[in-house]
N, C-alpha and C. Protein backbone atom coordinates (compact mmCIF):
# COMPACT_ATOMS: atom_id res chain seq x y z
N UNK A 1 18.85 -21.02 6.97
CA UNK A 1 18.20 -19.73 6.81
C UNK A 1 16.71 -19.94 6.53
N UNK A 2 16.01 -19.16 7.36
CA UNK A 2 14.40 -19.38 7.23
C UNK A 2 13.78 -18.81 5.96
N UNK A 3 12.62 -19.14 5.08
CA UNK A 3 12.25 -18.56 4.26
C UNK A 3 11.56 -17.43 4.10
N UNK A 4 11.66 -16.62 4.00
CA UNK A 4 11.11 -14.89 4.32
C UNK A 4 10.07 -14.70 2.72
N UNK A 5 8.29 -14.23 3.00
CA UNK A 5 7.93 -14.33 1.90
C UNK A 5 7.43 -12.31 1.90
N UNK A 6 7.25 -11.67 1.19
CA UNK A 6 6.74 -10.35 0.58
C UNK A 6 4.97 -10.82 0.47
N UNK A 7 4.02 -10.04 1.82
CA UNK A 7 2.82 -10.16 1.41
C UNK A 7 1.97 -8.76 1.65
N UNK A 8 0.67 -8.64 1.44
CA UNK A 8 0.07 -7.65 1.32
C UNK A 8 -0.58 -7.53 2.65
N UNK A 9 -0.04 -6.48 3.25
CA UNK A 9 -1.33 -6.24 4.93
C UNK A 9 -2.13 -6.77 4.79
N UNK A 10 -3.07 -6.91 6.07
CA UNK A 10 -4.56 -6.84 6.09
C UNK A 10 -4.62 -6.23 7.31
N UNK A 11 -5.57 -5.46 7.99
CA UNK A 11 -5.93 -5.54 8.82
C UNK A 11 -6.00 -6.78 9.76
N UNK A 12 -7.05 -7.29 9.43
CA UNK A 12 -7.10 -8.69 10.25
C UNK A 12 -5.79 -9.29 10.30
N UNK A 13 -5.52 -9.52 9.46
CA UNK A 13 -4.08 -10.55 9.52
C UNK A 13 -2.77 -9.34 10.79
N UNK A 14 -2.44 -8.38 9.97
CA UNK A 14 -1.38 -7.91 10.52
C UNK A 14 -1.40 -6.49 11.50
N UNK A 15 -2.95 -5.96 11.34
CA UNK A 15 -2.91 -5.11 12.99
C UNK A 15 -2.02 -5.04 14.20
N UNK A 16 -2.53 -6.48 14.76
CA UNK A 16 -1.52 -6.35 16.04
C UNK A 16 0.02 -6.12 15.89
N UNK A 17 0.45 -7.18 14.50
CA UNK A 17 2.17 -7.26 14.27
C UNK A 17 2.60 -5.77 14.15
N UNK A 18 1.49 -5.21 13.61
CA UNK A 18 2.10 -3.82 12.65
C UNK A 18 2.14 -2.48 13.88
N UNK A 19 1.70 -2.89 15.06
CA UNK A 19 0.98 -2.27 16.25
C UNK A 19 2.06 -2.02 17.21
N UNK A 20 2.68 -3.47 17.28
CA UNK A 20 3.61 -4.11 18.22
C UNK A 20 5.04 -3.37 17.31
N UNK A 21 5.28 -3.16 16.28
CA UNK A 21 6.49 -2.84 16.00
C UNK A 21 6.30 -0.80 15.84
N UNK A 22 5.34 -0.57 15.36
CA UNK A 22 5.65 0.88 15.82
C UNK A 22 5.45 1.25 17.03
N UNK A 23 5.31 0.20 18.11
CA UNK A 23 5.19 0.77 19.78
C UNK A 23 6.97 0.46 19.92
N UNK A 24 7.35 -0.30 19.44
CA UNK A 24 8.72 -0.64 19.75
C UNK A 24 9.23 0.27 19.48
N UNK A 25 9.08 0.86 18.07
CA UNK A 25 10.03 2.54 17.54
C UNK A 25 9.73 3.72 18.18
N UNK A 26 8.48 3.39 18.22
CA UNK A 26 8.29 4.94 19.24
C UNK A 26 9.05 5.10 20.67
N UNK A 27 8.95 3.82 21.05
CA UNK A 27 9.18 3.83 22.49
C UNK A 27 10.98 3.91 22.80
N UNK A 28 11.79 3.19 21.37
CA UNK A 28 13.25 3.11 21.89
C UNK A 28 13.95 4.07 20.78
N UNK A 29 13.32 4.71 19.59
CA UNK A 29 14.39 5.27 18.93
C UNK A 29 13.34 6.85 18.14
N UNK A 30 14.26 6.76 17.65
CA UNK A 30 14.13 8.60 16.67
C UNK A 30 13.33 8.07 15.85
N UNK A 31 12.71 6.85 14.83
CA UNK A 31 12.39 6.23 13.94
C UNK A 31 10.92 6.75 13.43
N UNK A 32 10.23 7.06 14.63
CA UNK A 32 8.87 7.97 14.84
C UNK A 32 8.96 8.94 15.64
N UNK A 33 8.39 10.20 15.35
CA UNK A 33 8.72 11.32 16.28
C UNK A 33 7.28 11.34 17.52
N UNK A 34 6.90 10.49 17.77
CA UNK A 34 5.68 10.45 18.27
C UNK A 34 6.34 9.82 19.82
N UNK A 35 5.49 10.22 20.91
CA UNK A 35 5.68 9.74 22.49
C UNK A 35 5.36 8.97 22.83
N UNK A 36 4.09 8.60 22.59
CA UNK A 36 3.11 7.56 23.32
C UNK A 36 2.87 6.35 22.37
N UNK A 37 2.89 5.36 22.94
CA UNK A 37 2.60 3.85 22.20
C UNK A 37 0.99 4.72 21.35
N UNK A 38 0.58 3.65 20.58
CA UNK A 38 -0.71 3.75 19.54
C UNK A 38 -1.44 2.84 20.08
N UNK A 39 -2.94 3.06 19.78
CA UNK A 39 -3.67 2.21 19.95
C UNK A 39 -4.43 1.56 18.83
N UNK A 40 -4.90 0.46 19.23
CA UNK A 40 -5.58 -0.33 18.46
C UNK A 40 -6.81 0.43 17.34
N UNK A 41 -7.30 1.48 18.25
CA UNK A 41 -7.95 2.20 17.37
C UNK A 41 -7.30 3.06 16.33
N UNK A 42 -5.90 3.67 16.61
CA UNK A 42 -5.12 4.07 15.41
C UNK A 42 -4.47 3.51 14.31
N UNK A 43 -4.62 2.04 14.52
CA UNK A 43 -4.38 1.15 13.61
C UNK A 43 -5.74 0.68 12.76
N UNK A 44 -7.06 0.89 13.36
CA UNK A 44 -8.29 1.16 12.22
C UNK A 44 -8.13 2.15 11.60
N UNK A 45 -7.90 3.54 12.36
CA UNK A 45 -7.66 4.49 11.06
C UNK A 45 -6.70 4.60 10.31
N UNK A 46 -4.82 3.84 10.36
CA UNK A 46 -4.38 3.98 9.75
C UNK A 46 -4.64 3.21 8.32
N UNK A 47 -5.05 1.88 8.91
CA UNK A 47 -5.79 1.20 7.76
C UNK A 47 -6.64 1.57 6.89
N UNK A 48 -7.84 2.34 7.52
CA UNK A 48 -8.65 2.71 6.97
C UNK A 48 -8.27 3.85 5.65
N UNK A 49 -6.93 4.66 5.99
CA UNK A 49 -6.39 5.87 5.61
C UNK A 49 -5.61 5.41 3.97
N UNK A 50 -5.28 4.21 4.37
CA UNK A 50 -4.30 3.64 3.29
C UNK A 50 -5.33 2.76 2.41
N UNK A 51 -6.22 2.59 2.63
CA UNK A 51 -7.60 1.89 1.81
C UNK A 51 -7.84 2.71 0.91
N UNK A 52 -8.00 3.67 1.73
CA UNK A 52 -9.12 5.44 0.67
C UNK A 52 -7.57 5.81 0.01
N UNK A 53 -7.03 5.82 0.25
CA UNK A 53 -6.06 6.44 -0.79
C UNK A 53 -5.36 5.79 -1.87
N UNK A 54 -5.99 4.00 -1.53
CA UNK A 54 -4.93 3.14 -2.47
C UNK A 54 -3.48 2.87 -2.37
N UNK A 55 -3.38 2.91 -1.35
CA UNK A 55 -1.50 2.89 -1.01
C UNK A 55 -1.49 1.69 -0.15
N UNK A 56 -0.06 1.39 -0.46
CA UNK A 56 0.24 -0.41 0.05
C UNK A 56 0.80 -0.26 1.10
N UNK A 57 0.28 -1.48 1.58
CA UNK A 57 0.93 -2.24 2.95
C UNK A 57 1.40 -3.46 2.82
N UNK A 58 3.10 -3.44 3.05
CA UNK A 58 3.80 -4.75 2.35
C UNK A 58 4.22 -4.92 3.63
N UNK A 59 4.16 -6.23 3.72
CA UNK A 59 4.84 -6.88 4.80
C UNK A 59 5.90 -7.79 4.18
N UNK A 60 6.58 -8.13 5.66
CA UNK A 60 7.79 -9.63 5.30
C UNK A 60 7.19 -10.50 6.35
N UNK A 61 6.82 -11.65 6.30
CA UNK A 61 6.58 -12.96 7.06
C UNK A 61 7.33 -13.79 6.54
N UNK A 62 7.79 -14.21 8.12
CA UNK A 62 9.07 -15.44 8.00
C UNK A 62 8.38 -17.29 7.72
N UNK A 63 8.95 -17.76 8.06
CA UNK A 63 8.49 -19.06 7.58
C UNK A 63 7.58 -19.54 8.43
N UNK A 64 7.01 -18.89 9.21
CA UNK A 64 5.97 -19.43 10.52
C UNK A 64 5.07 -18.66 10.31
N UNK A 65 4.75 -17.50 9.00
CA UNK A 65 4.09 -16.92 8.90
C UNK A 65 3.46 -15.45 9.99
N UNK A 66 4.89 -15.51 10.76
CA UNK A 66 4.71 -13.76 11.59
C UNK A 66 5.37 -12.81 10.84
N UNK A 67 4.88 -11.88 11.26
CA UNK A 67 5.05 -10.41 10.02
C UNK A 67 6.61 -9.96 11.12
N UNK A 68 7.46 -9.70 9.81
CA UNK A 68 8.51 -9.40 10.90
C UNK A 68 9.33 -7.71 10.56
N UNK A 69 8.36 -7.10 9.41
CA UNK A 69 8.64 -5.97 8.75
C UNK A 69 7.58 -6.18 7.76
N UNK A 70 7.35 -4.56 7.91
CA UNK A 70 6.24 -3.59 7.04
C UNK A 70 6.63 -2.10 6.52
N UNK A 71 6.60 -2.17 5.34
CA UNK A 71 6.33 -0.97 4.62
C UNK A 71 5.03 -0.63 4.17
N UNK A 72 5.33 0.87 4.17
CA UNK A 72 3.82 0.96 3.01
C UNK A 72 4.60 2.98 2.99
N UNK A 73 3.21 3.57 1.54
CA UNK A 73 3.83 4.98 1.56
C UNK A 73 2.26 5.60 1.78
N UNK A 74 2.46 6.84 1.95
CA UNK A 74 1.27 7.63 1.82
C UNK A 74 1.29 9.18 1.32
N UNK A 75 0.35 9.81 1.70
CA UNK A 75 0.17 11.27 1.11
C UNK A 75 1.73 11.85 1.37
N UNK A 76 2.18 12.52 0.74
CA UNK A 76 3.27 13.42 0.85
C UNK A 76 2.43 14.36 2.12
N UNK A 77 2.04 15.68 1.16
CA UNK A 77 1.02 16.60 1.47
C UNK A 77 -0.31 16.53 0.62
N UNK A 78 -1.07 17.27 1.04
CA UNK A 78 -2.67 17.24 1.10
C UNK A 78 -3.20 17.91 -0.28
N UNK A 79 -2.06 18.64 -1.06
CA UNK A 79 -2.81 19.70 -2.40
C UNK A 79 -2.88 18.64 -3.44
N UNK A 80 -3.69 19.26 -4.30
CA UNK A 80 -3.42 18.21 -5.59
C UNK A 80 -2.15 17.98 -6.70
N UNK A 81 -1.43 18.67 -6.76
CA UNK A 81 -0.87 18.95 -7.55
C UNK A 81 0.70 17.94 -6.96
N UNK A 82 0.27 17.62 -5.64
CA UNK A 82 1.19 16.82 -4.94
C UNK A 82 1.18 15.48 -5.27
N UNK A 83 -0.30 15.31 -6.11
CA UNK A 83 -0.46 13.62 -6.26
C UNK A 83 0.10 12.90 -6.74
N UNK A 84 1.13 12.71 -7.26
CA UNK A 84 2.84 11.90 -7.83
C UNK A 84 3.68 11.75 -6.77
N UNK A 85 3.00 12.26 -5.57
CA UNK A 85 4.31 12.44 -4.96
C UNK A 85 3.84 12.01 -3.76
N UNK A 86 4.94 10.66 -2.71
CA UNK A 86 4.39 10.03 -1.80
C UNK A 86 5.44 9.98 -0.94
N UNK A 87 5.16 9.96 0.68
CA UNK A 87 6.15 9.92 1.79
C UNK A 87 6.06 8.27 1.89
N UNK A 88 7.06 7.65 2.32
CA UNK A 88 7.27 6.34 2.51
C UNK A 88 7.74 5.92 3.84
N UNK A 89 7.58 4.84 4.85
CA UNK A 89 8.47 4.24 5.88
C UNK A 89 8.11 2.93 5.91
N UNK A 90 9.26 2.73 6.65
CA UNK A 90 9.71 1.42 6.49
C UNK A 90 10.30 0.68 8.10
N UNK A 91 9.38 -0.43 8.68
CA UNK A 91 9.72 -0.17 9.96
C UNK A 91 10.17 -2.11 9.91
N UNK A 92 11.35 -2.59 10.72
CA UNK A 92 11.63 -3.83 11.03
C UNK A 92 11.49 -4.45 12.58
N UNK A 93 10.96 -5.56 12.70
CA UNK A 93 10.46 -5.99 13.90
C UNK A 93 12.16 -5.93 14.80
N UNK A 94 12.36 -6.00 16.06
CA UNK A 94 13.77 -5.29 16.29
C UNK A 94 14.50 -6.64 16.73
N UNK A 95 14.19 -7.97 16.55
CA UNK A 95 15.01 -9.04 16.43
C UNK A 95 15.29 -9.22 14.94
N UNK A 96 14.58 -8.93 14.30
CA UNK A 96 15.16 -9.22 12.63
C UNK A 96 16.20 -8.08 11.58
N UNK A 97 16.67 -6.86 12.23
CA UNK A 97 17.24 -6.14 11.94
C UNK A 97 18.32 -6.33 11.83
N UNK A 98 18.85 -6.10 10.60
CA UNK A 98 20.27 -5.85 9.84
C UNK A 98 20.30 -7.22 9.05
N UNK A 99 19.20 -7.41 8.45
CA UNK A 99 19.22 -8.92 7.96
C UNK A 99 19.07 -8.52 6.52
N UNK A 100 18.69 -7.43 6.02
CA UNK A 100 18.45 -6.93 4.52
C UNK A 100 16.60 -6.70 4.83
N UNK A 101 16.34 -6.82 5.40
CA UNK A 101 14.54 -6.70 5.38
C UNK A 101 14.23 -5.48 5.15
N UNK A 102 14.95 -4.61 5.46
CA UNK A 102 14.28 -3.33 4.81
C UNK A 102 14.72 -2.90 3.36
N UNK A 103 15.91 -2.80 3.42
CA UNK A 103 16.00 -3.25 1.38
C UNK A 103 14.97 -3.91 0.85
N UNK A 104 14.64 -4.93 1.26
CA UNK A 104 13.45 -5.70 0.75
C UNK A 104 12.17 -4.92 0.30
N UNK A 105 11.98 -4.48 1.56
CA UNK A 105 10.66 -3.53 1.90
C UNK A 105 10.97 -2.49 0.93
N UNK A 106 11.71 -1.90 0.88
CA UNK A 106 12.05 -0.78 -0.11
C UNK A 106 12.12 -0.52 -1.09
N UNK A 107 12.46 -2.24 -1.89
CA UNK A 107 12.47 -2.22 -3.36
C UNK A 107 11.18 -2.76 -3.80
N UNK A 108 9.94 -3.36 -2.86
CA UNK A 108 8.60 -3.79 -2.97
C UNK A 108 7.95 -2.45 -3.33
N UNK A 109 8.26 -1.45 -2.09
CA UNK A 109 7.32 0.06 -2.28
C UNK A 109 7.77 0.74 -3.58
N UNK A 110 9.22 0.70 -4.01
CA UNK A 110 9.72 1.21 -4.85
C UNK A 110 9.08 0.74 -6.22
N UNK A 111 8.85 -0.46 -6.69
CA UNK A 111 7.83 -0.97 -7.58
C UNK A 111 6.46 -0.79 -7.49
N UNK A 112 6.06 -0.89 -5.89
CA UNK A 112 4.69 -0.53 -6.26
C UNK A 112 4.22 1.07 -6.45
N UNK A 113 5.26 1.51 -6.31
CA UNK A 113 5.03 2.91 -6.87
C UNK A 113 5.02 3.58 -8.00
N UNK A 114 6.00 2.87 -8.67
CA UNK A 114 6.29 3.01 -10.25
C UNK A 114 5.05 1.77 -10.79
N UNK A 115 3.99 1.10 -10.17
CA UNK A 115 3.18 0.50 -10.88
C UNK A 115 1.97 1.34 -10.69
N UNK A 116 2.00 2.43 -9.74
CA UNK A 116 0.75 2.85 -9.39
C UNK A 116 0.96 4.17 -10.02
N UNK A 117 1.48 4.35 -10.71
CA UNK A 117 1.81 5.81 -11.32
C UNK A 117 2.82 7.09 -10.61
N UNK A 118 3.41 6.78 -9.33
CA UNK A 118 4.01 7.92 -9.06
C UNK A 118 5.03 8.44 -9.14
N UNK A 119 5.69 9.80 -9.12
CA UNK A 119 6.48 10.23 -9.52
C UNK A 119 7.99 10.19 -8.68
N UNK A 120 7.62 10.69 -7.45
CA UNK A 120 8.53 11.04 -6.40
C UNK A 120 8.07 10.24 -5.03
N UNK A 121 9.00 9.62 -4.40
CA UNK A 121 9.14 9.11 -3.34
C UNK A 121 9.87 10.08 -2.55
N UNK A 122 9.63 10.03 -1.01
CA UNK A 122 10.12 11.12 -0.13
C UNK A 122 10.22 9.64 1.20
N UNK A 123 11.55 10.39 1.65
CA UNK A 123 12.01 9.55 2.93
C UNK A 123 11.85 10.50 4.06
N UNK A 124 11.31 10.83 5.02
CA UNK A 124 11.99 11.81 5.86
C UNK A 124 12.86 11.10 7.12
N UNK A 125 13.76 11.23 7.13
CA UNK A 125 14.83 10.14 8.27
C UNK A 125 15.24 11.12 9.03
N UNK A 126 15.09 10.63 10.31
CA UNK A 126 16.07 11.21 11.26
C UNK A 126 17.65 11.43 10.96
N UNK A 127 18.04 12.26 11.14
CA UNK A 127 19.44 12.70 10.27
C UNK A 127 20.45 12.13 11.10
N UNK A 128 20.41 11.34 12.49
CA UNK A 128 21.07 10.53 12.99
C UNK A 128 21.57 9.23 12.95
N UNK A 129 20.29 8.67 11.82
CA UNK A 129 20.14 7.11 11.36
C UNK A 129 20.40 7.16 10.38
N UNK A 130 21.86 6.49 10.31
CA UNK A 130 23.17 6.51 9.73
C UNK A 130 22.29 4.78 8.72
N UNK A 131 22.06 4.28 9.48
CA UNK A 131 21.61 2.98 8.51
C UNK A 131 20.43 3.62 7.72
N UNK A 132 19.72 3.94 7.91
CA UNK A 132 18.26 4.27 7.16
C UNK A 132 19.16 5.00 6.14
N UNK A 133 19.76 6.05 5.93
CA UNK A 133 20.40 7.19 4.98
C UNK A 133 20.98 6.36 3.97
N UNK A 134 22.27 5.22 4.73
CA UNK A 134 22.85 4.53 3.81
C UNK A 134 22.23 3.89 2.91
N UNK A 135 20.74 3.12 3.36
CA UNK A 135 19.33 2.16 2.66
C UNK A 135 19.44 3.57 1.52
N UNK A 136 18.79 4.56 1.75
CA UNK A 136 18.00 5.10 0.92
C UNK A 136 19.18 5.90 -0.35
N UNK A 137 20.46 5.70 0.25
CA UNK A 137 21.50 6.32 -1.35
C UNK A 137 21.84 5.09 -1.87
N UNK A 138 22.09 4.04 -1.01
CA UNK A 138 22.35 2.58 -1.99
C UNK A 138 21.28 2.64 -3.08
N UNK A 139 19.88 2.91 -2.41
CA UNK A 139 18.90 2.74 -3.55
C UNK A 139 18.76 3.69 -4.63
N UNK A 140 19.61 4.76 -4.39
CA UNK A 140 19.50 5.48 -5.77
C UNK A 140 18.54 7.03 -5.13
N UNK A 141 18.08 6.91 -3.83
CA UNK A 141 17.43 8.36 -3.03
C UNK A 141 18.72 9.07 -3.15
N UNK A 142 18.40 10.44 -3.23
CA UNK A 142 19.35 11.76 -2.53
C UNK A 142 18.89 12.91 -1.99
N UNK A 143 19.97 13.13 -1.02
CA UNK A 143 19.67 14.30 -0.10
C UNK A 143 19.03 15.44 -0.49
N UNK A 144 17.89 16.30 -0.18
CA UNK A 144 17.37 16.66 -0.91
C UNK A 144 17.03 18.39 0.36
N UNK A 145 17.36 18.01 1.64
CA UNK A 145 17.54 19.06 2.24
C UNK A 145 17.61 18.45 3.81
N UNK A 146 17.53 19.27 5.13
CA UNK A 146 17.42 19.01 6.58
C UNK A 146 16.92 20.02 7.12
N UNK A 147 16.02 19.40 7.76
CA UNK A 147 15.31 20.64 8.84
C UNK A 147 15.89 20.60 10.12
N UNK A 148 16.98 21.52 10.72
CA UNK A 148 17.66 21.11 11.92
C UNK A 148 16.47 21.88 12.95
N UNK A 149 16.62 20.69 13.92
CA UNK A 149 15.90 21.00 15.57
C UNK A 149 14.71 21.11 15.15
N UNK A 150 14.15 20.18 14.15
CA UNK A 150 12.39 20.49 14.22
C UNK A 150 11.46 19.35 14.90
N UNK A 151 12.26 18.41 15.65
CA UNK A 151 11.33 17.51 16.41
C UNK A 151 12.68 17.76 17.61
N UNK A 152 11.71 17.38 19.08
CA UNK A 152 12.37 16.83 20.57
C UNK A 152 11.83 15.68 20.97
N UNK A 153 13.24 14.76 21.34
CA UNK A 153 12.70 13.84 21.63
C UNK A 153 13.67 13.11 22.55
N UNK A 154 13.47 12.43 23.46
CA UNK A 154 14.53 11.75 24.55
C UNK A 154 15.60 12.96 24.94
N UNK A 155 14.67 14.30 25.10
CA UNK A 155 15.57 14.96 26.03
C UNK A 155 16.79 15.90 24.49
N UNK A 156 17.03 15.49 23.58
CA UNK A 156 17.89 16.60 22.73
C UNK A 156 16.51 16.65 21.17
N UNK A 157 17.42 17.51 20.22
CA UNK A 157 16.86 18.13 19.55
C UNK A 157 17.01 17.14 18.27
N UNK A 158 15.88 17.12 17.26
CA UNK A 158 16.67 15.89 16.52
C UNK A 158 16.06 16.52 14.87
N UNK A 159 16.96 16.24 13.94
CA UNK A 159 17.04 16.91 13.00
C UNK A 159 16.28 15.88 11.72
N UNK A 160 15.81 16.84 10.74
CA UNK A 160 14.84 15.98 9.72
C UNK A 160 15.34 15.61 8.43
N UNK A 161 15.62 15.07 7.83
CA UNK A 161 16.60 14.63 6.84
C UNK A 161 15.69 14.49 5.74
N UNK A 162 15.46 15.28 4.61
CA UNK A 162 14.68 13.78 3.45
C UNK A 162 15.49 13.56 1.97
N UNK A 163 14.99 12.78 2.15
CA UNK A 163 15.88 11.70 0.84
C UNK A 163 14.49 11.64 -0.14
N UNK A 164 14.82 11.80 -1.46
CA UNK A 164 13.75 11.81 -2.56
C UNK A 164 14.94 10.71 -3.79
N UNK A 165 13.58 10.24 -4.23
CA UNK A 165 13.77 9.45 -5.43
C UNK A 165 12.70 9.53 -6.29
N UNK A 166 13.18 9.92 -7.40
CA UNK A 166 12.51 10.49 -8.66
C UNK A 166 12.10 9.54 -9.55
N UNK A 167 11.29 9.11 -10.07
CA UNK A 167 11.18 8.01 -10.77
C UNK A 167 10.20 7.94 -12.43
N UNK A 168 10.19 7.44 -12.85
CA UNK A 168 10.11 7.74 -14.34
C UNK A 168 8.68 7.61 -15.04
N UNK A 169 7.86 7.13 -14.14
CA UNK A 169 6.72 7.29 -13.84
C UNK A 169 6.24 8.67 -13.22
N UNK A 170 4.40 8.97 -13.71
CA UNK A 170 3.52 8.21 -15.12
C UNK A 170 4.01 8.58 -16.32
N UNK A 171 3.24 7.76 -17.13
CA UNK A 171 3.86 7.77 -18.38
C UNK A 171 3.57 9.36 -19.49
N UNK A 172 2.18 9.45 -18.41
CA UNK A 172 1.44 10.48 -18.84
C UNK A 172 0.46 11.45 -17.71
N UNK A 173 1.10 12.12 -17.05
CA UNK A 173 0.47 12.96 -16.00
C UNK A 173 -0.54 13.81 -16.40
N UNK A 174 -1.14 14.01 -15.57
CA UNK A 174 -2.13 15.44 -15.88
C UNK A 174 -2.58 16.41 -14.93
N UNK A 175 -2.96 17.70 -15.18
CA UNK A 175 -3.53 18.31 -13.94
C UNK A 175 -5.21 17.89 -13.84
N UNK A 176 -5.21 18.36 -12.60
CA UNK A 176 -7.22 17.85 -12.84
C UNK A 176 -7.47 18.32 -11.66
C-alpha cells in the first residue's frame, strides 16, 4: 500500500491536478452541476477566491507526490450573519476512488473548520450519490432538506440534497 500524505494547495503546485479532476466530474457525473470543462483561468480565480476569504485547500498526494484528491470549503451565502457558516466539496481523482480518500478529506476540512472558528458545515449532494450521503451521515452530517428538479443535467432532472453538520465552534461569536 502506497503512502498517502494530507497537504495544503498551492496554486503552483496543484492548479493543473485540481483542474484535471473537476473536468473529470463535470464531464462524467452529477458531482458538479456545471457543463463545460474550466479553464485555467478559473482556477486563478478560484484560488484567488479561497485566499481572500481564508478557506483551505487540502489535498491527498500519494507517494510520488501527485495530488490524487482535494477538498476545501467556502462561502455558504454572501450576508454577514452567514459567517459561521460554510459550503464544503470534496472531489477524488477517478482512479483512486473508494479507497477512503474522501473520509480523509472530510475529516481534514472538518478540523479545519472547527480551528477556524465555524459553526455549520453544509454539503449540497446530488440526491442520487448514494456514496457521498453515506460519507456525510457516517460523519455525523444530517439531512437537512432537498430541492427536487433544481439542476438539468445529462438529459433528466436532478435533485439537491444538503447535509449540515453543526459544530461546537466559536467559542465566542459575535455580530459585527
Amino acid at each position: 500500500m502506497t503512502e498517502n500524505s494530507l497537504v495544503a494547495c498551492t496554486y503552483e503546485r496543484h492548479a493543473n491536478p485540481i483542474l484535471d479532476i473537476f473536468n473529470e466530474a463535470i464531464l462524467t457525473s452529477t458531482a458538479l452541476y456545471d457543463y463545460k470543462p474550466r479553464t485555467m483561468e478559473s482556477m486563478t480565480n478560484w484560488f484567488a477566491a479561497k485566499r481572500a476569504g481564508g478557506f483551505p485547500v487540502i489535498g491527498v498526494e500519494n507517494a510520488a507526490g501527485a495530488l490524487i484528491g482535494f477538498g476545501s470549503y467556502g462561502t455558504f451565502r454572501a450576508w454577514p450573519a452567514y459567517k459561521y457558516t460554510v459550503e464544503h466539496s470534496v472531489y477524488v481523482h477517478k482512479g483512486h476512488r473508494g479507497q477512503g480518500l474522501g473520509r480523509i478529506l472530510m475529516q481534514a476540512l472538518i478540523k479545519a473548520a472547527r480551528e477556524n472558528g465555524r459553526h455549520v458545515m453544509i454539503g449540497g449532494i446530488d440526491a442520487a450519490n448514494a456514496g457521498s450521503i453515506a460519507l456525510h451521515e457516517q460523519l455525523g452530517f444530517r439531512h437537512v432538506g432537498t430541492l427536487p428538479q433544481t439542476g438539468f443535467k445529462f438529459g433528466r432532472w436532478l435533485d439537491l440534497a444538503f447535509y449540515q453538520l453543526i459544530l461546537d465552534t466559536p467559542a465566542n461569536p459575535i455580530d459585527d
